[in-house]
Protein backbone atom coordinates (compact mmCIF):
# COMPACT_ATOMS: atom_id res chain seq x y z
CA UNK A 1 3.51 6.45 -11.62
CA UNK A 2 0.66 7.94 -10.77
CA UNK A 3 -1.38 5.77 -7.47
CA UNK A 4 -4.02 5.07 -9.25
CA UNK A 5 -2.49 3.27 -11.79
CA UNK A 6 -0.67 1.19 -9.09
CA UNK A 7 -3.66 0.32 -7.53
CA UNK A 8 -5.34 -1.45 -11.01
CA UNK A 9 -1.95 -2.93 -11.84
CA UNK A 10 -2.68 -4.95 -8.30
CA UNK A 11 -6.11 -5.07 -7.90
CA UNK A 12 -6.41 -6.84 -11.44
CA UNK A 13 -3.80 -9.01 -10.62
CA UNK A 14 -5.53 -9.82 -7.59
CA UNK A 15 -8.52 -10.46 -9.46
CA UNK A 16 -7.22 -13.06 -11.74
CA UNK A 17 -6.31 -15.74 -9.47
CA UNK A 18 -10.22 -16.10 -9.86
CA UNK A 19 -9.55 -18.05 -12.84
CA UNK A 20 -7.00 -21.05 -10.71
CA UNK A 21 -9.44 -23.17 -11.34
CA UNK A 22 -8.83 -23.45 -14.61
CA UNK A 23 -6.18 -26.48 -14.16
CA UNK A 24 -9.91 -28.18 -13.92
CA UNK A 25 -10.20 -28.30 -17.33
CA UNK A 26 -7.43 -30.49 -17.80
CA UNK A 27 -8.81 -32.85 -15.52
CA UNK A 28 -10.99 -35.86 -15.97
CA UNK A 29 -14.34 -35.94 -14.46
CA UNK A 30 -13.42 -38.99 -11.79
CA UNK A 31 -10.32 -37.65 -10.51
CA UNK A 32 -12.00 -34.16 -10.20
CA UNK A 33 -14.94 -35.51 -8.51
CA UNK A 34 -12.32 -37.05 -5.70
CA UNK A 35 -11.01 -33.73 -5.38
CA UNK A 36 -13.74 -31.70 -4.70
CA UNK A 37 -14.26 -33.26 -1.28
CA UNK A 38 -10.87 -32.46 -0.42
CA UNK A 39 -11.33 -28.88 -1.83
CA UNK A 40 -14.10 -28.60 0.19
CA UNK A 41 -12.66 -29.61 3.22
CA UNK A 42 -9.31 -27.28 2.49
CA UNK A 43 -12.12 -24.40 1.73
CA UNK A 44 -12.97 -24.86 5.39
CA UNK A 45 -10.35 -24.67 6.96
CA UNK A 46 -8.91 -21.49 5.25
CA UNK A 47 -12.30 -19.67 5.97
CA UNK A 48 -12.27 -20.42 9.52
CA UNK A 49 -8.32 -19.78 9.70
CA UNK A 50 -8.94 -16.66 7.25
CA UNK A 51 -12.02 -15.12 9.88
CA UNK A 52 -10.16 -15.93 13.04
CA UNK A 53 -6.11 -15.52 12.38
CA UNK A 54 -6.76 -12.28 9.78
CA UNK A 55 -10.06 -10.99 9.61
CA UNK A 56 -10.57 -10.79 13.52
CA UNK A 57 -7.29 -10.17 14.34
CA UNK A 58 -6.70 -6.96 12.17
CA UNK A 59 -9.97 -5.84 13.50
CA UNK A 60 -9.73 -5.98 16.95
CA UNK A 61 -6.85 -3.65 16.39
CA UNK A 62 -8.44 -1.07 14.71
CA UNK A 63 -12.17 -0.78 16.89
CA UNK A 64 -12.98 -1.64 19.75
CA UNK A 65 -13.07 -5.53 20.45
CA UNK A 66 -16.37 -5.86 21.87
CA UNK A 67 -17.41 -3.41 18.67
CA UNK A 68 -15.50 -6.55 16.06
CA UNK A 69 -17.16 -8.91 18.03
CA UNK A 70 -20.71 -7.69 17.62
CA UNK A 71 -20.18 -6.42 13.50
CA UNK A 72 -18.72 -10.22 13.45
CA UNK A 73 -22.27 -11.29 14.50
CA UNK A 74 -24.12 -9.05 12.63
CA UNK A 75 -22.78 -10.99 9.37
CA UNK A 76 -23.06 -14.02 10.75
CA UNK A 77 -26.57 -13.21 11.79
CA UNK A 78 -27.06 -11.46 7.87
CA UNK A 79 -25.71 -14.59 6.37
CA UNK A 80 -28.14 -17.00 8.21
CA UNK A 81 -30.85 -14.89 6.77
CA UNK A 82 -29.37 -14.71 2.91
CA UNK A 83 -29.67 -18.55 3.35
CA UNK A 84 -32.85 -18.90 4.44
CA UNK A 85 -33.98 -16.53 1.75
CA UNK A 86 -31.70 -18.94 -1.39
CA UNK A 87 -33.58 -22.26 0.92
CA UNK A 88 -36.88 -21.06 0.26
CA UNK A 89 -36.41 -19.75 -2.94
CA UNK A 90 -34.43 -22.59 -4.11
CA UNK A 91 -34.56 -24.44 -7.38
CA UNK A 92 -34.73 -27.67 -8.21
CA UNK A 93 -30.93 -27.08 -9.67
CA UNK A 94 -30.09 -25.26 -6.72
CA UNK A 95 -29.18 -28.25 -4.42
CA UNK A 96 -26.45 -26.16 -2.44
CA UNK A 97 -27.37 -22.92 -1.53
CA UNK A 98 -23.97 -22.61 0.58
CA UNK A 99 -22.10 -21.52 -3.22
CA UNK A 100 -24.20 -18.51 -2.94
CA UNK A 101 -23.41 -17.69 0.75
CA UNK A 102 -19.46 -18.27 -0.33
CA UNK A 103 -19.35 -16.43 -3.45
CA UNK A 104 -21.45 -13.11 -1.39
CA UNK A 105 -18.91 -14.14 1.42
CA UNK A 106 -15.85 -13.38 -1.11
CA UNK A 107 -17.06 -10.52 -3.12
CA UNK A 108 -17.37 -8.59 0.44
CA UNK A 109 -13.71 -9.97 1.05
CA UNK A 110 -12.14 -9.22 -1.46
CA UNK A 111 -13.29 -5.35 -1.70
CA UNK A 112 -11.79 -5.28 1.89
CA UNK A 113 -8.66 -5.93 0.10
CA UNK A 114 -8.94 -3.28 -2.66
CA UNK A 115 -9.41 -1.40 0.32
CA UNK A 116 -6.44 -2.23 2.32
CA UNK A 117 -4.44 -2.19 -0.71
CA UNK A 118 -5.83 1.27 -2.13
CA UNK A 119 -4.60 2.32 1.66
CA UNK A 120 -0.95 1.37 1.09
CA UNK A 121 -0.06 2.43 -2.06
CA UNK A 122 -1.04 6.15 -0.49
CA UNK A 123 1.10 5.36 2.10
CA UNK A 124 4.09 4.25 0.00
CA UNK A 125 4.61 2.40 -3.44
CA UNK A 126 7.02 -0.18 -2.05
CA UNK A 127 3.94 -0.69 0.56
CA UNK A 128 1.49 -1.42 -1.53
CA UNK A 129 3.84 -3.55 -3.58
CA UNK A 130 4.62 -5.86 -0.67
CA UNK A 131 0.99 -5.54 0.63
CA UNK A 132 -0.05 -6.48 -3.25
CA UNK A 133 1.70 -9.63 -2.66
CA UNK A 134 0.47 -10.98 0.62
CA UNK A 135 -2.78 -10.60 -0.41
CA UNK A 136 -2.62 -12.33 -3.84
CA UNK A 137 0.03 -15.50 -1.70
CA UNK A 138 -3.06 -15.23 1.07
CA UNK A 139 -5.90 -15.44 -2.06
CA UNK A 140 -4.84 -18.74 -3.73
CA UNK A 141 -5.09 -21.24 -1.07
CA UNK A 142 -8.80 -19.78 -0.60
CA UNK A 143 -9.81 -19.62 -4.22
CA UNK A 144 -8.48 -22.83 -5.00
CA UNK A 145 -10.79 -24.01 -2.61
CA UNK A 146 -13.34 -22.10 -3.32
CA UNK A 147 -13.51 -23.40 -6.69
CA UNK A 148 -14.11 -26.69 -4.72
CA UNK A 149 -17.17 -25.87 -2.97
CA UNK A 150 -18.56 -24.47 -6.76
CA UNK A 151 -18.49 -27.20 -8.40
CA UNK A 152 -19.65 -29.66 -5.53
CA UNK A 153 -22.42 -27.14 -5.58
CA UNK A 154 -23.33 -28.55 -8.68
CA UNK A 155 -22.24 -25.48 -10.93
CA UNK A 156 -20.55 -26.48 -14.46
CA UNK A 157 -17.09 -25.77 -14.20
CA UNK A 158 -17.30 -22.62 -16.91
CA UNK A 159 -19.80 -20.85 -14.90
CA UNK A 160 -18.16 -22.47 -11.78
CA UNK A 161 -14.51 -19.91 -13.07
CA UNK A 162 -16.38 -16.86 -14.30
CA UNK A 163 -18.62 -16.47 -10.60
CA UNK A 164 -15.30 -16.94 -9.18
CA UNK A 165 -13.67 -14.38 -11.13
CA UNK A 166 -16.25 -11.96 -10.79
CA UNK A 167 -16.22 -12.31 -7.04
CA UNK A 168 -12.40 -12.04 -7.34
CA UNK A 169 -12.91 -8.36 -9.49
CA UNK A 170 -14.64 -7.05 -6.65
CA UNK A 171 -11.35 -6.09 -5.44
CA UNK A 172 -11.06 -3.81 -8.60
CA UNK A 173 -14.24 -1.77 -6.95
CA UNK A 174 -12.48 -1.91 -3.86
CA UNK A 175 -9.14 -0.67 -4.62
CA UNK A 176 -11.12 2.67 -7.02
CA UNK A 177 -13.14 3.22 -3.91
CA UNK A 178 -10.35 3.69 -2.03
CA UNK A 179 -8.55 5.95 -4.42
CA UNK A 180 -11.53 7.98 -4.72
CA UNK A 181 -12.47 7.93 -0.50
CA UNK A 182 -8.64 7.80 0.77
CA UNK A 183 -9.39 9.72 4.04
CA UNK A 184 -13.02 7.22 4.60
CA UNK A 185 -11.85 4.23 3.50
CA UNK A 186 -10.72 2.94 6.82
CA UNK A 187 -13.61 3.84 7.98
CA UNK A 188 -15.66 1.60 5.63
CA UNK A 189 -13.13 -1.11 6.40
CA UNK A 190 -13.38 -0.91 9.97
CA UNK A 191 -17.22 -2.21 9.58
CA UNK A 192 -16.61 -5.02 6.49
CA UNK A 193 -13.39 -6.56 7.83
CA UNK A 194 -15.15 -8.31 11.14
CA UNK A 195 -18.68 -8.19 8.96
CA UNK A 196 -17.00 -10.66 6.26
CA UNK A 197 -14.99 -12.44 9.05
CA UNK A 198 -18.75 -13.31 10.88
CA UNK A 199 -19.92 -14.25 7.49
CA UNK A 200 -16.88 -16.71 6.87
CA UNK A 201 -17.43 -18.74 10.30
CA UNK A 202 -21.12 -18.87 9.37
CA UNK A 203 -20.27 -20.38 6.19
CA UNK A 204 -17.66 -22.86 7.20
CA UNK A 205 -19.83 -24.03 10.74
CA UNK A 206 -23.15 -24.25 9.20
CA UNK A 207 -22.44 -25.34 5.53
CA UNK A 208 -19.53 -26.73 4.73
CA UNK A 209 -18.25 -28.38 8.08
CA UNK A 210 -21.87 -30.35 8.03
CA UNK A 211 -21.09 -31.64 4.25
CA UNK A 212 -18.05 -32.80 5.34
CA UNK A 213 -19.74 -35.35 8.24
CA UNK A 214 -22.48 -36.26 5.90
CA UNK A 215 -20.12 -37.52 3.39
CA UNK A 216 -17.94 -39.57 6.03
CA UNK A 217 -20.95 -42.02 6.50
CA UNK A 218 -19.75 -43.15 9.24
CA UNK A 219 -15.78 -44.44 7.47
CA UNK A 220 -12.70 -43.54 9.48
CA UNK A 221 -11.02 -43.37 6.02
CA UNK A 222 -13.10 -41.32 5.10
CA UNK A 223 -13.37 -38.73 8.11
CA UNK A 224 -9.16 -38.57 8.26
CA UNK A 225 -9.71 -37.97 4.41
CA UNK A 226 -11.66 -34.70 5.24
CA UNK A 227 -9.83 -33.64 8.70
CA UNK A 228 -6.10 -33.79 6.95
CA UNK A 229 -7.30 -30.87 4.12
CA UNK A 230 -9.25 -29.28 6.83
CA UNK A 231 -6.41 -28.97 9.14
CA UNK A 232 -4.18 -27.65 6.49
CA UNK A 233 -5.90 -24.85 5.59
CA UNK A 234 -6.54 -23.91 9.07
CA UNK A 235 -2.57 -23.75 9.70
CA UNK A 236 -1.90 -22.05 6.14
CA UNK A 237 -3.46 -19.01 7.08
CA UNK A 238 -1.84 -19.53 10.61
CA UNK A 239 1.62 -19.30 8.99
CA UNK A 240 1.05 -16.83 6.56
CA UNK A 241 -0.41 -14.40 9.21
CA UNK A 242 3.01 -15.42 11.15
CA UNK A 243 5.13 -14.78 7.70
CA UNK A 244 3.25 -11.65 6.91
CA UNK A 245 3.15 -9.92 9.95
């Protein structure tokens, strides 16, 4: 089969774990509402575990590590500014600029992994199989909670699947650029992985991390309600960077 074809059999796979949060619908308004602080919280923690146990990690081993370090800052220093710019600009409906920031954070993310797995399948078929599969196991913890921060955001929960979706397709771009650019893609790569990884911490530190104190007010219950989901997203993507590797 020819590569290409490989690479939109996984990339669209990829691309429709965007939809998760569809078991939403099934859900009542109340118990949802509980949930999303959770989510949020979960959300958190895998960005943070995401930037610092993948992101960083893979690209300190491809550039330099003062280079990742300072294309890290540059998108945390890029995503400050997007901010701002939604802050200013924003709309009375707009209450959480931060959805924004996550679902520009994600669509950068997820072309990395169209990328990465354009890059294996010319490698080997049975590579980009297994490298298909890491990524989508390595996806759903993050859109799940991704989903969360959406509709906390204050986005109904049908625009709240298709943004997610179409920040999940962005993978689909990813994997035909890197079909069509084989020999550059790593190149390209080599720039977004620590770029997106910057962008995630900024995200997670400034945003969501912040949200999660102002809705403790000050309860213990509530606090170990926040740290438990926080925590285990943190050491999800710490194990499944241990399982992939």
């Amino acid at each position: 089969m020819n590569a290409l074809i490989w690479i939109l059999i996984a990339t669209i796979a990829n691309s429709l774990v965007g939809f998760i949060g569809v078991i939403s619908l099934w859900l009542s308004d109340r118990i949802m509402n509980k949930l999303l602080v959770l989510l949020m919280a979960f959300s958190a923690g895998t960005l943070l575990g995401g930037a610092f146990f993948h992101l960083l990690a893979e690209a300190v081993e491809k550039v330099e590590p003062l280079t990742a370090m300072a294309y890290a800052l540059i998108g945390f220093i890029l995503f400050f500014f997007i901010e701002g710019y939604f802050h200013w600009h924003r709309c009375e409906h707009c209450e959480h600029p931060f959805t924004y920031l996550m679902l520009i954070g994600d669509g950068i993310h997820n072309m990395i992994d169209g990328l990465v797995i354009a890059g294996s399948f010319f490698i080997d078929i049975k590579l980009g199989i297994m490298t298909s599969i890491m990524i989508i196991a390595h996806e759903v913890p993050q859109e799940m909670g991704l989903f969360g921060v959406l509709l906390y955001g204050k986005q109904k929960k049908p625009k709240a699947l298709l943004y997610s979706f179409l920040a999940q397709s962005t993978c689909i771009i990813g994997g035909v650029i890197g079909y069509f650019l084989s020999a550059r893609a790593e190149v390209f790569s080599h720039f977004l992985i620590p770029f997106a990884a910057g962008g995630f911490i900024y995200i997670a530190a400034s945003d969501l991390i912040p949200e999660m104190h102002r809705l403790h007010e000050g309860k213990i219950s509530r606090a170990l309600m926040s740290i438990v989901p926080f925590l285990v997203g943190i050491i999800m993507m710490y194990l499944l960077k241990i399982f992939f590797e």
